[in-house]
C-alpha atoms as a PDB file:
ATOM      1  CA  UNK A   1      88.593 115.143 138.702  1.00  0.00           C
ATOM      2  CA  UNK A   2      86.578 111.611 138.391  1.00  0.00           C
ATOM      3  CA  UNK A   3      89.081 109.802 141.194  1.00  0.00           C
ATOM      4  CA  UNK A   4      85.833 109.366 143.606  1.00  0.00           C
ATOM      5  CA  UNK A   5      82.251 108.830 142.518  1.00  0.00           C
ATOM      6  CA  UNK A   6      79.908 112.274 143.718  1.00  0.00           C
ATOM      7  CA  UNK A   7      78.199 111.747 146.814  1.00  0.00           C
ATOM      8  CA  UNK A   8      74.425 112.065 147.652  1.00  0.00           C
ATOM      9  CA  UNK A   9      73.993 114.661 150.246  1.00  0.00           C
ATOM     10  CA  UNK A  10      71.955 114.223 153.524  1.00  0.00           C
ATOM     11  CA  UNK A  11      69.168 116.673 154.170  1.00  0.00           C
ATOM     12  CA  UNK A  12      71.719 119.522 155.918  1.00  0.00           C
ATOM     13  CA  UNK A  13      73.665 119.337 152.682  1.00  0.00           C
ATOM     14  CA  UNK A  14      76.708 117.266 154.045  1.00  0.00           C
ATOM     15  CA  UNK A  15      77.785 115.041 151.602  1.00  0.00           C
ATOM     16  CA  UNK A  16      77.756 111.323 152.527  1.00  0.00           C
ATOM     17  CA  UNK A  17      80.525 109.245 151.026  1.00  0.00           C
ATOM     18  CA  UNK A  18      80.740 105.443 151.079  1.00  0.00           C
ATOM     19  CA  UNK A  19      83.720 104.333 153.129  1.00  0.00           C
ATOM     20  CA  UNK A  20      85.633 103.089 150.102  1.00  0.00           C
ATOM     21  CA  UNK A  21      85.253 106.843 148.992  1.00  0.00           C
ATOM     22  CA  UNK A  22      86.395 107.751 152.595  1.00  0.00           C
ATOM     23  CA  UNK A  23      89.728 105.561 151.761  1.00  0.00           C
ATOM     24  CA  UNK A  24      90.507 106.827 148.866  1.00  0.00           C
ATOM     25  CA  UNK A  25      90.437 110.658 150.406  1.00  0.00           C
ATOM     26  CA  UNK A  26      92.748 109.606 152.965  1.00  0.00           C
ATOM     27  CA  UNK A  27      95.406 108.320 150.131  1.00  0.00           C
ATOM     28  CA  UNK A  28      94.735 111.317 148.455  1.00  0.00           C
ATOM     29  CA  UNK A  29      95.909 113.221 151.641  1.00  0.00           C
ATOM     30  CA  UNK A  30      98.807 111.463 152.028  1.00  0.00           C
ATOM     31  CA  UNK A  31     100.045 111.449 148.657  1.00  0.00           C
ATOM     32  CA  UNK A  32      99.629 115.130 148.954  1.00  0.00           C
ATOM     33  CA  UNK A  33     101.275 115.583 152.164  1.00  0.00           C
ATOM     34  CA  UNK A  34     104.446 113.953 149.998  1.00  0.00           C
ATOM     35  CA  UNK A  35     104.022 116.969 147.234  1.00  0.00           C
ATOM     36  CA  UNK A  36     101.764 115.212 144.967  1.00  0.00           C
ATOM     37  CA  UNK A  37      99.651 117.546 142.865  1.00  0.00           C
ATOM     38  CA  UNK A  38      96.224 116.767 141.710  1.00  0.00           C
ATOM     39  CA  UNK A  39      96.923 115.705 138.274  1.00  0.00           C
ATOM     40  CA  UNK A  40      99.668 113.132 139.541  1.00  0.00           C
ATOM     41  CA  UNK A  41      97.490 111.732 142.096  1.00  0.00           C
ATOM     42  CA  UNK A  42      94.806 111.513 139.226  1.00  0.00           C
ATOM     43  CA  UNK A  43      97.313 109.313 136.769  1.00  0.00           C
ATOM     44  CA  UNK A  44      98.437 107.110 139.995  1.00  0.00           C
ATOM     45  CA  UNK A  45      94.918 106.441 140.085  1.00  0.00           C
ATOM     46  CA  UNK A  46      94.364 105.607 136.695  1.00  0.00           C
ATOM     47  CA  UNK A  47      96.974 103.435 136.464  1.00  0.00           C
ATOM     48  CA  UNK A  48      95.930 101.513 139.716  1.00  0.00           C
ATOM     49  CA  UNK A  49      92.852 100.737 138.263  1.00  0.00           C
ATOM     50  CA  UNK A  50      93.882  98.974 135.666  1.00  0.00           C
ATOM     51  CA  UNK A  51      96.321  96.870 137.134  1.00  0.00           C
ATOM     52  CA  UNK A  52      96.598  94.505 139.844  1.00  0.00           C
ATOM     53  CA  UNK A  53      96.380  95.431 143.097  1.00  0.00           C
ATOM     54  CA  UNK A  54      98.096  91.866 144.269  1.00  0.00           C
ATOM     55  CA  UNK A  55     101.412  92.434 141.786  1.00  0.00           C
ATOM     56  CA  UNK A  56     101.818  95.617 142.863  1.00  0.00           C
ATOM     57  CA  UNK A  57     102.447  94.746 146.471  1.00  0.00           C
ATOM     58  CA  UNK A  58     104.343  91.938 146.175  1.00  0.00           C
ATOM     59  CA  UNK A  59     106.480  94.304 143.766  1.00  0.00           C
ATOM     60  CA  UNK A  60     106.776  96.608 146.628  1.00  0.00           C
ATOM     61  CA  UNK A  61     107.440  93.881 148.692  1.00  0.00           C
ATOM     62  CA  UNK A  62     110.213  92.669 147.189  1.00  0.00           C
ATOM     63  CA  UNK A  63     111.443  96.058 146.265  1.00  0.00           C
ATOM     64  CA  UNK A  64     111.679  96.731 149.974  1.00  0.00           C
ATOM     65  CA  UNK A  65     113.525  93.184 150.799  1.00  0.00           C
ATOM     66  CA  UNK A  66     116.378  94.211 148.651  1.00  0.00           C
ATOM     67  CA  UNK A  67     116.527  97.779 150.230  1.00  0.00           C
ATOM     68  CA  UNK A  68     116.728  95.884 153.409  1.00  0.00           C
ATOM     69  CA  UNK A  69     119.365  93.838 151.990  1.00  0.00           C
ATOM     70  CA  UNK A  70     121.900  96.792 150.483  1.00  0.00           C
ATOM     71  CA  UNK A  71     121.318  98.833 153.689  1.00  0.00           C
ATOM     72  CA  UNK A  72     122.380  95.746 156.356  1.00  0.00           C
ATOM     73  CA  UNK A  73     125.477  95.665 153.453  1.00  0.00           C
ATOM     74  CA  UNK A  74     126.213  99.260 154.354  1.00  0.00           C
ATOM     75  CA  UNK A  75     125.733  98.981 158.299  1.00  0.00           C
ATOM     76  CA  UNK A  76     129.429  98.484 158.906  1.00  0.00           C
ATOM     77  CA  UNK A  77     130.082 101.860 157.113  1.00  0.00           C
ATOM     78  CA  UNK A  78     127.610 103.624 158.526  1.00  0.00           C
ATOM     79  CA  UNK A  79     128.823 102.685 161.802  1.00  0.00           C
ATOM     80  CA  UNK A  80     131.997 104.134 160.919  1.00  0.00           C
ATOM     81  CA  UNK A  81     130.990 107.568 159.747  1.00  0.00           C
ATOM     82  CA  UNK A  82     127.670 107.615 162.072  1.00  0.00           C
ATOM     83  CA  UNK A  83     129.095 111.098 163.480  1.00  0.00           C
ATOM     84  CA  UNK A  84     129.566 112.418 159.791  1.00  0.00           C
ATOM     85  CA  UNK A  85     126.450 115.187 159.471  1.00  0.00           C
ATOM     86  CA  UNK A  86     126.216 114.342 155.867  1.00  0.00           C
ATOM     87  CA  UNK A  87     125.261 110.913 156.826  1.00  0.00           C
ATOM     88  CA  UNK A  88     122.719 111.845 159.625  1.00  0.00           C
ATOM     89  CA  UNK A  89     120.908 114.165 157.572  1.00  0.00           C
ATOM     90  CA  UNK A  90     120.454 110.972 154.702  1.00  0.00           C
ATOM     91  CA  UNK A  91     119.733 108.627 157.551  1.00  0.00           C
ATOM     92  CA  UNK A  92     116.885 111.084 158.870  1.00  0.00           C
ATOM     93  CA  UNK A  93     116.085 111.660 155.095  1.00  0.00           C
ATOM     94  CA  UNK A  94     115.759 107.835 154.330  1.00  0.00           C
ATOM     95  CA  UNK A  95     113.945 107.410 157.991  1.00  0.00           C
ATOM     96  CA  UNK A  96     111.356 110.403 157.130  1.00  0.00           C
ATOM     97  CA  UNK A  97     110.849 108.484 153.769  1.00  0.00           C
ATOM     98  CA  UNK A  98     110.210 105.506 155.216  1.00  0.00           C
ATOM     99  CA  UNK A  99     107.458 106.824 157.303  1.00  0.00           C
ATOM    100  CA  UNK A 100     105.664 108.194 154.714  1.00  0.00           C
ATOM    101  CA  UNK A 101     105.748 104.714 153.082  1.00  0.00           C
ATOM    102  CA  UNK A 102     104.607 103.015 155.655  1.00  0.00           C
ATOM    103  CA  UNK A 103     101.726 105.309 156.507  1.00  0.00           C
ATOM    104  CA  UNK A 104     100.541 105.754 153.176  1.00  0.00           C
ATOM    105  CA  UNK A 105     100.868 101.238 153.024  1.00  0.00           C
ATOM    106  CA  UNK A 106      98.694 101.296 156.374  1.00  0.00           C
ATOM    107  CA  UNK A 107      96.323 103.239 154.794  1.00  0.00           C
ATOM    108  CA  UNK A 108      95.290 101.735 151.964  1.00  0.00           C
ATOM    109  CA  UNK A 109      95.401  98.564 153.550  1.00  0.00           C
ATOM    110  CA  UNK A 110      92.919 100.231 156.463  1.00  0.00           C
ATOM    111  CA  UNK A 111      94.871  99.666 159.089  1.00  0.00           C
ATOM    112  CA  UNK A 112      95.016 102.268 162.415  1.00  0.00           C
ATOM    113  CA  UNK A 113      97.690 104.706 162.649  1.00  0.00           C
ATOM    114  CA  UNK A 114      99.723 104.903 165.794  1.00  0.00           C
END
């Protein structure tokens, strides 16, 4: 679908791709362990590459800082209504999301995962 480059292939017929290539399978996974399909992952892609890299983090960045912000505003309620299921299961929801985030972060900034 023209997101990585063909490899060559060694002489058993394994492919050998550069580790940039190797990088951008692994965000590939990810996005579709979140229920990506191919042709979304294929526009993200797109996009990315013609925009900068640098923005987009710090837009991320800050997008998380006021997320941070709005959910230390709602700590006292949560407290409140922390046995109400309704709010577990968006607290594990929000939690689960978060995850994914920061995996998917980790990754394209080729770091380990824990």
């Amino acid at each position: 679908m023209g997101i990585i480059n063909e490899a060559a292939r060694s002489p058993g017929k394994h492919r050998l791709y550069s580790e940039e290539a190797l990088k951008t399978i692994r965000i590939i996974k990810e996005l579709q362990k979140q229920h990506y399909s191919l042709h979304e992952i294929c526009e993200i892609f797109k996009e990315n590459k013609n925009s900068d890299l640098f923005e987009k983090t710090a837009n991320i960045r800050q997008y998380l800082d006021s997320l941070q912000k709005e959910v230390a505003g709602l700590y006292p309620a949560i407290r409140l209504c922390g046995s109400d299921e309704k709010v577990k299961l968006v607290s594990a929801d929000i939690i689960n999301k978060s995850v994914l985030v920061l995996q998917a972060l980790m990754i394209m900034f080729n770091k380990p995962l824990d």
